[in-house]
N, C-alpha and C. Protein backbone atom coordinates (compact mmCIF):
# COMPACT_ATOMS: atom_id res chain seq x y z
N UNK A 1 0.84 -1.18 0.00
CA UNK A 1 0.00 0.00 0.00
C UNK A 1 0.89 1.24 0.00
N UNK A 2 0.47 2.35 -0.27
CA UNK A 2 0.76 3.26 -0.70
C UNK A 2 1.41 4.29 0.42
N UNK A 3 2.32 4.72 0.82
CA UNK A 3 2.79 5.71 1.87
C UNK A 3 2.90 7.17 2.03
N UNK A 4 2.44 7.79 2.79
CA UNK A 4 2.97 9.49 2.95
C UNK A 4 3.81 9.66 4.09
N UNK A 5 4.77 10.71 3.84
CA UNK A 5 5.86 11.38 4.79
C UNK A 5 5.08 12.62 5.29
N UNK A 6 5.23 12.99 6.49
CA UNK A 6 4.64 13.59 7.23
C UNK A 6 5.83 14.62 8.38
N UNK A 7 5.80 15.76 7.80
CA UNK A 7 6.91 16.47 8.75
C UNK A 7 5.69 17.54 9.35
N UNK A 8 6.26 17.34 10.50
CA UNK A 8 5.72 18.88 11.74
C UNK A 8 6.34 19.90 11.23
N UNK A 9 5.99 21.27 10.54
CA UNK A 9 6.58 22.21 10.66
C UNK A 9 5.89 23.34 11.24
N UNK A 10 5.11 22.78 12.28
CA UNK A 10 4.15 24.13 13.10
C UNK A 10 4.25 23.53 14.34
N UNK A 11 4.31 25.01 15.41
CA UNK A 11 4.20 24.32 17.17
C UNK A 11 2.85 24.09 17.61
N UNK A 12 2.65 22.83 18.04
CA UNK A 12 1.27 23.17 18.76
C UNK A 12 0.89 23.85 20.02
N UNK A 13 1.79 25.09 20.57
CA UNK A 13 1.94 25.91 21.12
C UNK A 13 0.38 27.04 20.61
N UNK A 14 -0.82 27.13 21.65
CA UNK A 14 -1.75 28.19 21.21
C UNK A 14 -2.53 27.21 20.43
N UNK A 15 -2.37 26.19 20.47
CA UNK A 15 -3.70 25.19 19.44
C UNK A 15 -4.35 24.63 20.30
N UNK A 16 -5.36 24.25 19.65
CA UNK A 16 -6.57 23.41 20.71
C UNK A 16 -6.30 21.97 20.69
N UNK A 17 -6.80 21.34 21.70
CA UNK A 17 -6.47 20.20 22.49
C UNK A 17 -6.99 19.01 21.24
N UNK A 18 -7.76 19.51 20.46
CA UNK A 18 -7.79 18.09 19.34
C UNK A 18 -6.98 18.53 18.54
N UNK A 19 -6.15 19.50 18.07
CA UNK A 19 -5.18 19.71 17.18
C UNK A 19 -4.21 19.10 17.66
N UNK A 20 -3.52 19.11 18.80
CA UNK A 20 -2.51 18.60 19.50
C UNK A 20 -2.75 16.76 19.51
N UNK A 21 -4.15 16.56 20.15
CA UNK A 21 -4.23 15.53 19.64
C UNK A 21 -4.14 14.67 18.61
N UNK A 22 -4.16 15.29 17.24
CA UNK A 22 -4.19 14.96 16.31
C UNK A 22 -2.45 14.92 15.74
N UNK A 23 -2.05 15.47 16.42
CA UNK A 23 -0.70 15.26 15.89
C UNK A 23 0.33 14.30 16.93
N UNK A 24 -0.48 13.78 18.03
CA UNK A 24 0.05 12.91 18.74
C UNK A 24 -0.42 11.49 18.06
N UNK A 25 -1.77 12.01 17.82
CA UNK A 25 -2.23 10.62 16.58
C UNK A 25 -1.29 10.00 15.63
N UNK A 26 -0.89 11.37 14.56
CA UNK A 26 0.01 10.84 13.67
C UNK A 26 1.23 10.51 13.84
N UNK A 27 1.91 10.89 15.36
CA UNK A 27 3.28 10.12 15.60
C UNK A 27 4.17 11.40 15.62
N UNK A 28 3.52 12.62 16.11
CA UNK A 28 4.52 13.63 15.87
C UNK A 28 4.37 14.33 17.30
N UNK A 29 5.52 14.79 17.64
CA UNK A 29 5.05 16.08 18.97
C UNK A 29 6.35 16.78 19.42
N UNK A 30 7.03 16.36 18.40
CA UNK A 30 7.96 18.23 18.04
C UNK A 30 8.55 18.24 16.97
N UNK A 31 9.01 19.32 17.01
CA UNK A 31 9.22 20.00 15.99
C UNK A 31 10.29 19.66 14.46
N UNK A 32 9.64 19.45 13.44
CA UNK A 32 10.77 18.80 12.39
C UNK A 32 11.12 17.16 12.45
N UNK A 33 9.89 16.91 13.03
CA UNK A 33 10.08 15.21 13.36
C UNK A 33 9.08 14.81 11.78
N UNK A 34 10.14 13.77 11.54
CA UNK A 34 9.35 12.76 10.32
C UNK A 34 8.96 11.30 10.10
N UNK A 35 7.10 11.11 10.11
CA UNK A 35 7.11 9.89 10.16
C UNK A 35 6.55 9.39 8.73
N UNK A 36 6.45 8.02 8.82
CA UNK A 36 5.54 7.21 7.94
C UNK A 36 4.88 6.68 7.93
N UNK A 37 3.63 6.91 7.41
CA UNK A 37 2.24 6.52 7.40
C UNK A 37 1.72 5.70 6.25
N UNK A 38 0.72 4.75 6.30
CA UNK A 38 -0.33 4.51 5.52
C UNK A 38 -0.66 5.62 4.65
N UNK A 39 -0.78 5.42 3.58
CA UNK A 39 -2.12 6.48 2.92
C UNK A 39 -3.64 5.71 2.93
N UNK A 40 -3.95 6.27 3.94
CA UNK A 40 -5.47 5.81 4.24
C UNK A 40 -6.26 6.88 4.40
N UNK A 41 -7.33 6.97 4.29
CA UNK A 41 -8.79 8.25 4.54
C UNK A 41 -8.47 8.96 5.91
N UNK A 42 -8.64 7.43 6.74
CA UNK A 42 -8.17 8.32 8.04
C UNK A 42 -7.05 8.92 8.35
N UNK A 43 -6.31 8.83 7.49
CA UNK A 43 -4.91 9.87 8.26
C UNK A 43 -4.66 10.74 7.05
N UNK A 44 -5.54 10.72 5.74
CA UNK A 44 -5.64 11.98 4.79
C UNK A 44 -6.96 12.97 5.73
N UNK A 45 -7.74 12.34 6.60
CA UNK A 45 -8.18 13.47 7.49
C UNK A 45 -8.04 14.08 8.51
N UNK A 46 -6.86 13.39 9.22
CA UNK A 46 -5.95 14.12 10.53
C UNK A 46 -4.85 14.92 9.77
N UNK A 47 -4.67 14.68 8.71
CA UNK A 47 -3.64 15.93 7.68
C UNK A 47 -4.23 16.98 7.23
N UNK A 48 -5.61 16.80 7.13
CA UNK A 48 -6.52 17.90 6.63
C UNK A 48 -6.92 18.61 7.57
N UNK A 49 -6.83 18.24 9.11
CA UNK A 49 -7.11 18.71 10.39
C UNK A 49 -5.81 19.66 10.85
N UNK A 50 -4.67 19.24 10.52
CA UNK A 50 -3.97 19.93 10.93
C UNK A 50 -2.81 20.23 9.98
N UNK A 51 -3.59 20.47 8.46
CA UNK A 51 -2.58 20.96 7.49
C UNK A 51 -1.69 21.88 7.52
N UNK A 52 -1.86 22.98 8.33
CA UNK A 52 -1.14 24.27 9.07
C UNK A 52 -0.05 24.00 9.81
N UNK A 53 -0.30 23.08 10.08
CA UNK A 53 0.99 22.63 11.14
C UNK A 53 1.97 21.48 10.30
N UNK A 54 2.14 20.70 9.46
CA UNK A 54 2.89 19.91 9.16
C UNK A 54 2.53 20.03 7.44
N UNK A 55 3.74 19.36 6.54
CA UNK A 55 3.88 19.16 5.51
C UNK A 55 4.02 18.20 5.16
N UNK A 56 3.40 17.28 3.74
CA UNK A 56 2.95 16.01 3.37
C UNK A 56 4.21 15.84 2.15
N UNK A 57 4.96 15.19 2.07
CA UNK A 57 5.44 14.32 0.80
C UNK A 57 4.99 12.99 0.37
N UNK A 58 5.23 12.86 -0.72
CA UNK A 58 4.33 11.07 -0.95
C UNK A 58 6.07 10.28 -0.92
């Protein structure tokens, strides 16, 4: 299956508690950290939740 790279480039410093959540979801919680994910619905909608804060490569 198919993969996306996922870098934090926003603080969740001043964000709300499901934003933060959402980036503890995807495996991130500081700054310039990079993981790898599934490309699945559900984690193309925790990227869409917190597109502001991190950047997607395939």
């Amino acid at each position: 299956m198919a993969t996306v790279k996922i870098t934090q480039t926003g603080s969740p410093i001043r964000r709300t508690k499901d934003q933060r959540a959402t980036l503890v979801g995807l495996g991130l919680n500081k700054m310039h950290r990079t993981v790898e994910l599934q490309d699945t619905p559900e984690v193309r909608g925790m990227i869409k939740k917190v597109a502001h804060m991190v950047t997607v490569g395939e």
